[in-house]
N, C-alpha and C. Protein backbone atom coordinates (compact mmCIF):
# COMPACT_ATOMS: atom_id res chain seq x y z
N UNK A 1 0.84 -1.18 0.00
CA UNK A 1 0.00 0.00 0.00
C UNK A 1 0.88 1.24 0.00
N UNK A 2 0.81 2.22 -1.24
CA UNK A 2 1.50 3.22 -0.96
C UNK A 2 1.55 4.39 -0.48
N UNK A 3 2.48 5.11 0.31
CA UNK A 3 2.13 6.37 1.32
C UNK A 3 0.83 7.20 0.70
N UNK A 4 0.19 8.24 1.42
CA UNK A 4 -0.57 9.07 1.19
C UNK A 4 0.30 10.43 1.58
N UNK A 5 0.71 10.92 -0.10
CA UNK A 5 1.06 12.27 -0.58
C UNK A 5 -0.28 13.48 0.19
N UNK A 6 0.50 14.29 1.17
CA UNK A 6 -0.43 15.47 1.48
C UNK A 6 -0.46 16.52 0.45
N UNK A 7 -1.63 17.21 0.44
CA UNK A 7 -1.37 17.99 -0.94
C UNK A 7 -1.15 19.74 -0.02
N UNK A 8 -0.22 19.78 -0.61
CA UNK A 8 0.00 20.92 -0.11
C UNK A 8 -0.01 22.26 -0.15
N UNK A 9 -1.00 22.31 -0.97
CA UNK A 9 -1.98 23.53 -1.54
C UNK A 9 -2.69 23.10 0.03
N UNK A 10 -3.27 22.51 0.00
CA UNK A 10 -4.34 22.35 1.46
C UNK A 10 -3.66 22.74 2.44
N UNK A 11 -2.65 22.60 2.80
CA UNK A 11 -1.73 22.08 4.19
C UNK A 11 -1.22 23.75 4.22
N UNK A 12 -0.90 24.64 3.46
CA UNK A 12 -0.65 25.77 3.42
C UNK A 12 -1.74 26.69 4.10
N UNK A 13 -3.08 26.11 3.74
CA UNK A 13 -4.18 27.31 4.14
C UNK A 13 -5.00 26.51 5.16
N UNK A 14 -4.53 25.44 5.50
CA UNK A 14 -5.14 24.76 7.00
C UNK A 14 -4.18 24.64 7.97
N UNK A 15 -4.53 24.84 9.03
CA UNK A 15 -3.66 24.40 10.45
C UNK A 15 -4.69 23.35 11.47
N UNK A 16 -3.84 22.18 11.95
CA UNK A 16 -4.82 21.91 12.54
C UNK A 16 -4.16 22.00 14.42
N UNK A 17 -4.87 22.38 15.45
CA UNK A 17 -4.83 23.00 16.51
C UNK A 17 -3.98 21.43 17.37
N UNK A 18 -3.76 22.03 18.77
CA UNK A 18 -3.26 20.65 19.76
C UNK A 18 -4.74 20.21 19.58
N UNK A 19 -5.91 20.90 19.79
CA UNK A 19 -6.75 19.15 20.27
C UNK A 19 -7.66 18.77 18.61
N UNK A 20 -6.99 19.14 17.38
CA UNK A 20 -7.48 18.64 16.60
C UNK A 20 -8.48 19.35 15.44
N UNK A 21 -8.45 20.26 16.22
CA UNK A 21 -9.70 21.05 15.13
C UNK A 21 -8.46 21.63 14.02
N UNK A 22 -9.20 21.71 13.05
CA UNK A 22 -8.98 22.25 11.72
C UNK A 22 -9.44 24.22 11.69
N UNK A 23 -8.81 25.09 11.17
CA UNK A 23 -8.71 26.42 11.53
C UNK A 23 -8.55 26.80 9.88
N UNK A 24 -8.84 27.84 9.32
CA UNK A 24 -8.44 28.84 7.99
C UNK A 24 -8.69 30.07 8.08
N UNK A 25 -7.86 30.71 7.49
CA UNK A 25 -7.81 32.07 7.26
C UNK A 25 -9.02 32.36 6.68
N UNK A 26 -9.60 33.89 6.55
CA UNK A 26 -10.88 34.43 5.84
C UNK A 26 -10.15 34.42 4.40
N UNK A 27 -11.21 34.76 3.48
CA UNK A 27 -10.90 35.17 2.21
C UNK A 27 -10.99 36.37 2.22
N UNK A 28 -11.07 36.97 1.04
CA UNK A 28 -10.80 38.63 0.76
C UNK A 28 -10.38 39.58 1.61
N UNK A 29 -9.21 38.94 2.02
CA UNK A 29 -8.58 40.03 2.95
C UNK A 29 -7.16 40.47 2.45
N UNK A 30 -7.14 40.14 1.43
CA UNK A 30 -5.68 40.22 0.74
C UNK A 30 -5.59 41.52 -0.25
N UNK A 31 -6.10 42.09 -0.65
CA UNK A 31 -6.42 43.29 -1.20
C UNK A 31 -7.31 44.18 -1.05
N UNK A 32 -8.13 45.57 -1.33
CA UNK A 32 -9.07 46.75 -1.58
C UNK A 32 -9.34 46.69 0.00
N UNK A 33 -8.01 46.78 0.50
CA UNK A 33 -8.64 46.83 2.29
C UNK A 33 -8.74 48.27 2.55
N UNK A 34 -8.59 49.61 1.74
CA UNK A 34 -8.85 50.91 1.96
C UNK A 34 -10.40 51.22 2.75
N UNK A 35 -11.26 50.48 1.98
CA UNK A 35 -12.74 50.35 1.98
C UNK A 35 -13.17 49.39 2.62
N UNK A 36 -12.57 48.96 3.65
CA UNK A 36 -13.07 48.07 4.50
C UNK A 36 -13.06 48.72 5.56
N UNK A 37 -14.06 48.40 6.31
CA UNK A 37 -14.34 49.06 7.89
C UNK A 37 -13.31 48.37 8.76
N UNK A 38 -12.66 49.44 9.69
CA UNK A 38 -11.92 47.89 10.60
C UNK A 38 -12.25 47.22 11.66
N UNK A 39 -13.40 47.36 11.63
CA UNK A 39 -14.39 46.25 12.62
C UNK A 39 -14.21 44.89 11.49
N UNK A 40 -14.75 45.14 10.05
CA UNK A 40 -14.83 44.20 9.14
C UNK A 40 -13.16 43.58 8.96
N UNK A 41 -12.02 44.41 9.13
CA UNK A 41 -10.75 44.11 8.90
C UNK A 41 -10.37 42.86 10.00
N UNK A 42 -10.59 43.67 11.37
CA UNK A 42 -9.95 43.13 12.66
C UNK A 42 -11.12 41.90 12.54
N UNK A 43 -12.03 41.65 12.54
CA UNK A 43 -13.12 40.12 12.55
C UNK A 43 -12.55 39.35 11.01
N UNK A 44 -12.00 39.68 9.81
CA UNK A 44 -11.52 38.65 9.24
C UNK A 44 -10.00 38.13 9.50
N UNK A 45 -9.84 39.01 10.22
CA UNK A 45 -7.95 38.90 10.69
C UNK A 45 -8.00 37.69 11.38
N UNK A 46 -9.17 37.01 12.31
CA UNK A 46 -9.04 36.31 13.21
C UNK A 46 -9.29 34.44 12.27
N UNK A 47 -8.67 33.60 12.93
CA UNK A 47 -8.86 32.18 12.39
C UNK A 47 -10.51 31.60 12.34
N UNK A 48 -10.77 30.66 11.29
CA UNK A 48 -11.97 30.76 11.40
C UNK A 48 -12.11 29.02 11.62
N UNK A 49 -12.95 28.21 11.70
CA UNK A 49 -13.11 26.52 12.04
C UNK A 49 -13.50 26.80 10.42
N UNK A 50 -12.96 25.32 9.99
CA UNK A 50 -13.33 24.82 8.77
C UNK A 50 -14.46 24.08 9.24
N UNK A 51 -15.07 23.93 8.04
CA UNK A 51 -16.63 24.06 8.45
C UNK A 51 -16.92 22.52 8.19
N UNK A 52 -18.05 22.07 8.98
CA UNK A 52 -18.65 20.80 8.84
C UNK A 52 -18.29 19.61 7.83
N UNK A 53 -18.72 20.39 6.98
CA UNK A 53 -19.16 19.23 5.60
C UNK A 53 -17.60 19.29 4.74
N UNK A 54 -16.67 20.19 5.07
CA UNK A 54 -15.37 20.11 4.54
C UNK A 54 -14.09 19.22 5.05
N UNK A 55 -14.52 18.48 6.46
CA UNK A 55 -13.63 18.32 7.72
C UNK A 55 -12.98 17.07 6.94
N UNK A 56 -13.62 16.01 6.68
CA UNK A 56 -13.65 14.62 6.28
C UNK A 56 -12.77 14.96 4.83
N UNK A 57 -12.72 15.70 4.00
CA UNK A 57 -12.26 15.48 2.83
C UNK A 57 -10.60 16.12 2.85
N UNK A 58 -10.85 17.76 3.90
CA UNK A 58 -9.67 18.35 4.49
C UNK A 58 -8.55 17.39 4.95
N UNK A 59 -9.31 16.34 6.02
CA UNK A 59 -8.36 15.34 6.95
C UNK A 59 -7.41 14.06 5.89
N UNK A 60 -8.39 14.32 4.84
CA UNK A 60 -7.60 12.74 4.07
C UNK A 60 -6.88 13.72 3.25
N UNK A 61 -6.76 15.02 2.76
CA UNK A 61 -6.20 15.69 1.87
C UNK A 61 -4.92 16.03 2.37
N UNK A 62 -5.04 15.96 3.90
CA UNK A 62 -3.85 16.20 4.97
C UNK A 62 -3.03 14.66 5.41
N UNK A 63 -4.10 13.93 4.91
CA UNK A 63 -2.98 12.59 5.38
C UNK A 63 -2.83 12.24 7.06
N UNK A 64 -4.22 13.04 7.67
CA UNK A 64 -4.60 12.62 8.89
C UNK A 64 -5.68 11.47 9.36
């Protein structure tokens, strides 16, 4: 049976925590941040849980 290659496009924009949870950055925070409120700035700055229905496909993509 041969190893399971992590893909590492995934592994770049996931972290997963000490007790296991899976974490990602927001999107659109990488540019036109002039026009962003920074209530809206400072709440996408923060880590977000990868969500439900993504966890199972994330974990084998990670080779966990």
């Amino acid at each position: 049976m041969p190893k399971i290659k992590t893909q590492k496009g995934i592994a770049k924009r996931v972290r997963v925590t000490r007790n296991g949870k899976l974490v990602r950055r927001n999107s659109w925070m990488s540019h036109r941040l002039h026009q962003k409120s920074k209530k809206h700035k400072r709440k996408d700055h923060t880590e977000q849980p990868v969500s439900k229905a993504d966890r199972k496909t994330i974990r084998r993509a990670l080779g966990i």
